[in-house]
Protein backbone atom coordinates (compact mmCIF):
# COMPACT_ATOMS: atom_id res chain seq x y z
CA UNK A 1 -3.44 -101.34 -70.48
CA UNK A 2 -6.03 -102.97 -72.89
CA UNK A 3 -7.60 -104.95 -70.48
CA UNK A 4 -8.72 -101.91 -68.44
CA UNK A 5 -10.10 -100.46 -71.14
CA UNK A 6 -11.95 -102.73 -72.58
CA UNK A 7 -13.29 -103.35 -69.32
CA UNK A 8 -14.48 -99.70 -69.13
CA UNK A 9 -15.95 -100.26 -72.59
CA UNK A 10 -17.74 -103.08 -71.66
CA UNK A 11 -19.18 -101.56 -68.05
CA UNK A 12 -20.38 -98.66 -70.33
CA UNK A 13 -22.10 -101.10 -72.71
CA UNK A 14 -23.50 -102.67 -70.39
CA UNK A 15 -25.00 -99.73 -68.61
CA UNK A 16 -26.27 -99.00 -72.38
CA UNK A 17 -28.31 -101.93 -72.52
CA UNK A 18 -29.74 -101.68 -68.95
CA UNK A 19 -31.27 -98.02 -70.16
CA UNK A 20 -32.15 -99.27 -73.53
CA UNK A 21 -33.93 -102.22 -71.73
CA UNK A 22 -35.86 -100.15 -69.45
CA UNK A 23 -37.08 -98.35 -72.32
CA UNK A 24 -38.34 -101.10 -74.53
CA UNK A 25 -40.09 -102.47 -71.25
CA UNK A 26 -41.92 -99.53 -70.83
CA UNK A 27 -43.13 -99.50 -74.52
CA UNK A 28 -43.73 -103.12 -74.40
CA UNK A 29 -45.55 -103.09 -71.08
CA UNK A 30 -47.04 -100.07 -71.31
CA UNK A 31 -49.41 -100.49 -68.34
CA UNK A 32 -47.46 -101.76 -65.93
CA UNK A 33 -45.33 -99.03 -65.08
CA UNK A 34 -47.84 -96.37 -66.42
CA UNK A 35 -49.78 -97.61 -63.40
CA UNK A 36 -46.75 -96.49 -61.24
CA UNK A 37 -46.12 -93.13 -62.70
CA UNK A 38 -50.19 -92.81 -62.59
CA UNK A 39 -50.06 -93.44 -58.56
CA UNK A 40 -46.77 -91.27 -57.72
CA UNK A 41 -48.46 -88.35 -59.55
CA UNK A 42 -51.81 -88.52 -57.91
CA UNK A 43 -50.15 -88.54 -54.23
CA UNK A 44 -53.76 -91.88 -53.84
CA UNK A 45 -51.09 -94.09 -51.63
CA UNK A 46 -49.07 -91.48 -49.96
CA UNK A 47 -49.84 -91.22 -45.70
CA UNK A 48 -53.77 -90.48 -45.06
CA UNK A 49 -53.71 -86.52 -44.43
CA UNK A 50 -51.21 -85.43 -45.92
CA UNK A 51 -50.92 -81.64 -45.97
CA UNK A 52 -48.80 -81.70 -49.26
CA UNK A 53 -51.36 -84.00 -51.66
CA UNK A 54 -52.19 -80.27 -53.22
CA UNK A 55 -49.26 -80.74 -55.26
CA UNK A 56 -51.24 -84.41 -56.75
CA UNK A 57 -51.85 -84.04 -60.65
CA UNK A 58 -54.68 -86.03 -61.24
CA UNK A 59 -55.04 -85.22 -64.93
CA UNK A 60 -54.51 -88.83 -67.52
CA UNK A 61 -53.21 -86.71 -70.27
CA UNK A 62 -50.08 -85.13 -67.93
CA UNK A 63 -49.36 -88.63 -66.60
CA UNK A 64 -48.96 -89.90 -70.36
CA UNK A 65 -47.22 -86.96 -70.89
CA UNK A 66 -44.57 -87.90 -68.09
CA UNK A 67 -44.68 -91.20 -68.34
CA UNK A 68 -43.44 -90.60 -72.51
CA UNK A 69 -40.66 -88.26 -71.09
CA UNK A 70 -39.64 -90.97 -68.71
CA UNK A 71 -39.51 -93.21 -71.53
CA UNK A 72 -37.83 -90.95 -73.67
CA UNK A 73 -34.85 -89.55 -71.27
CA UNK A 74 -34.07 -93.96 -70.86
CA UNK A 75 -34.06 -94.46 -74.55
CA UNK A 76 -31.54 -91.29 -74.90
CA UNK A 77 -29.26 -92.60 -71.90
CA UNK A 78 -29.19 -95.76 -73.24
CA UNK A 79 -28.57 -93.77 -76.85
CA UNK A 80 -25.86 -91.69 -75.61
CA UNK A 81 -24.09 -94.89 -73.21
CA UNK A 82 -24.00 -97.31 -76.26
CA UNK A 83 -22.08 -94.07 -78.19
CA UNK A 84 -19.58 -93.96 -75.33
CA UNK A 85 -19.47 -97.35 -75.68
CA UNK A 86 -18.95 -97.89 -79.46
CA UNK A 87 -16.73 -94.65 -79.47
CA UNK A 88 -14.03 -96.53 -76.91
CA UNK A 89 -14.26 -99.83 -78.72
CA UNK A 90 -12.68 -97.74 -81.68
CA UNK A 91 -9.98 -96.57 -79.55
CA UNK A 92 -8.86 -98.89 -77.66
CA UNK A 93 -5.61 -98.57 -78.54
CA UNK A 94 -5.51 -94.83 -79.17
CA UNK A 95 -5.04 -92.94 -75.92
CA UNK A 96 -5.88 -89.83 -76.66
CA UNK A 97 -9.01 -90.75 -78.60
CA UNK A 98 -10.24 -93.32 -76.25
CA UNK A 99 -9.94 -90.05 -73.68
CA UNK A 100 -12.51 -88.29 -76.15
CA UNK A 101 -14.84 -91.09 -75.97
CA UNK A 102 -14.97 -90.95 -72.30
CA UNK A 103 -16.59 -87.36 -72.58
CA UNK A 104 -19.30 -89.75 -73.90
CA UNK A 105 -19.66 -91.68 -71.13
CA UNK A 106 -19.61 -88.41 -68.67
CA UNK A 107 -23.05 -87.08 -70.98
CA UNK A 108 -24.49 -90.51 -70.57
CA UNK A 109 -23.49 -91.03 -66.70
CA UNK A 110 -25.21 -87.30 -66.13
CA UNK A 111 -28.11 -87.59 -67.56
CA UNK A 112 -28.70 -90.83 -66.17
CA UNK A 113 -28.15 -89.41 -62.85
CA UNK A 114 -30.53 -86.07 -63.46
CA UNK A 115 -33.25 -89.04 -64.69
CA UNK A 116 -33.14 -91.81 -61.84
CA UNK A 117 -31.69 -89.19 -58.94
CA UNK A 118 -33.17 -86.20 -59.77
CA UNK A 119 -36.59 -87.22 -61.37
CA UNK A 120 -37.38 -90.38 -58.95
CA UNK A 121 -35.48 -89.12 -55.75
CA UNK A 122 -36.21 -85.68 -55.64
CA UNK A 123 -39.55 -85.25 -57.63
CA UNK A 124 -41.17 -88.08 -57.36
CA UNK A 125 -39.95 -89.55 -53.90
CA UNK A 126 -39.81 -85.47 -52.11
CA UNK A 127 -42.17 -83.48 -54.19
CA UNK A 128 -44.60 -86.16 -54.57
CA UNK A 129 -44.03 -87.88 -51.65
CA UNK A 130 -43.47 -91.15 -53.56
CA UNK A 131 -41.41 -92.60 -49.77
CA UNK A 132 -45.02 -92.58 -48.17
CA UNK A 133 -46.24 -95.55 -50.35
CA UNK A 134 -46.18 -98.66 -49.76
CA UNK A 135 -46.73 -99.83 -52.90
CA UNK A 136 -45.31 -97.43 -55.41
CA UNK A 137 -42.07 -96.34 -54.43
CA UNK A 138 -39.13 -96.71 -56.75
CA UNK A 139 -36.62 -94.95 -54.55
CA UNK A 140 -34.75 -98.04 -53.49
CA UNK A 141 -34.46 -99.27 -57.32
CA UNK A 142 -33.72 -95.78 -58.62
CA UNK A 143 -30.89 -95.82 -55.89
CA UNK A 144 -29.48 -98.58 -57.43
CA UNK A 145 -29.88 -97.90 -60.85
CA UNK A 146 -27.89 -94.27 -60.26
CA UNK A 147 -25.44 -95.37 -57.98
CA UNK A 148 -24.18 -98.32 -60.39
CA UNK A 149 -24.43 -95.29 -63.15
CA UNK A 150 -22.15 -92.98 -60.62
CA UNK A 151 -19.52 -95.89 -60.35
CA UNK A 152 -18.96 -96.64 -63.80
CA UNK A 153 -18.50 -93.63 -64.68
CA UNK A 154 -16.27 -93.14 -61.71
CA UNK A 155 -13.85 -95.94 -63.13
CA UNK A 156 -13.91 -95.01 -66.55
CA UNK A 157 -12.84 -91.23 -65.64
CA UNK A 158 -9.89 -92.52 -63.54
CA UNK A 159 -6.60 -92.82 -65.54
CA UNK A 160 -5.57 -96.25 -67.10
CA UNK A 161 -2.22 -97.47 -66.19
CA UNK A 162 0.66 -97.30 -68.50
């Protein structure tokens, strides 16, 4: 059914441009979210004694240096997404080449996840601590941003109807 996929196409797209967005952004307003991976790294706003602040880098040049990766795995998300994307507006009406594209959106959806689950969830809201701050936690917004990523993709690896 056409409709179905070209919903799927457009979901995809659309998680394209979300990643693609959050990249620009981060160029664009450099500061603003440097500040955040600056904080998270340092452990400043986590709970007063905390036993684990050993683990803190403190050094500007490896906070650039993840804050650029950061930047970097978005752009290629976004990169990879809009392929999926593109790739199943060619075949919409090609079934077994519109099931190629979808591989696409599998790379996309994965990476996404390793980037906003793994990278904000596990390092930087357990290894860093990130949940202790008031302030600069991104947990709830990561959440979002790989749940919506595990749905889509989800939906688009389901089966269209005949």
């Amino acid at each position: 059914m056409i409709i179905v996929r070209l919903t799927k196409a457009f979901m995809v797209a659309a998680l394209a441009a979300f990643a693609l967005l959050v990249a620009y952004n981060n160029v664009a307003d450099w500061g603003a979210n440097y500040a955040f991976v600056q904080h998270v790294l340092s452990m400043d706003t986590t709970f007063p004694g905390n036993p684990l602040t050993g683990r803190a880098i403190t050094d500007p040049a490896l906070w650039r240096v993840a804050y650029v990766a950061i930047i970097a795995a978005e752009a290629v998300v976004g990169l990879v997404l809009a392929r999926a994307a593109f790739r199943m507006l060619r075949a919409l009406r090609d079934e077994a080449r519109f099931a190629q594209a979808k591989t696409w959106v599998v790379a996309g959806v994965g990476l996404g996840f390793a980037l906003w689950f793994f990278g904000f969830m596990v390092v930087g809201g357990e290894y860093f601590q990130m949940w202790q701050s008031a302030t600069w936690n991104g947990q709830e917004s990561a959440f979002r941003f790989y749940m919506t990523m595990l749905g889509v993709g989800i939906f688009v690896s389901l089966p269209e109807p005949g």
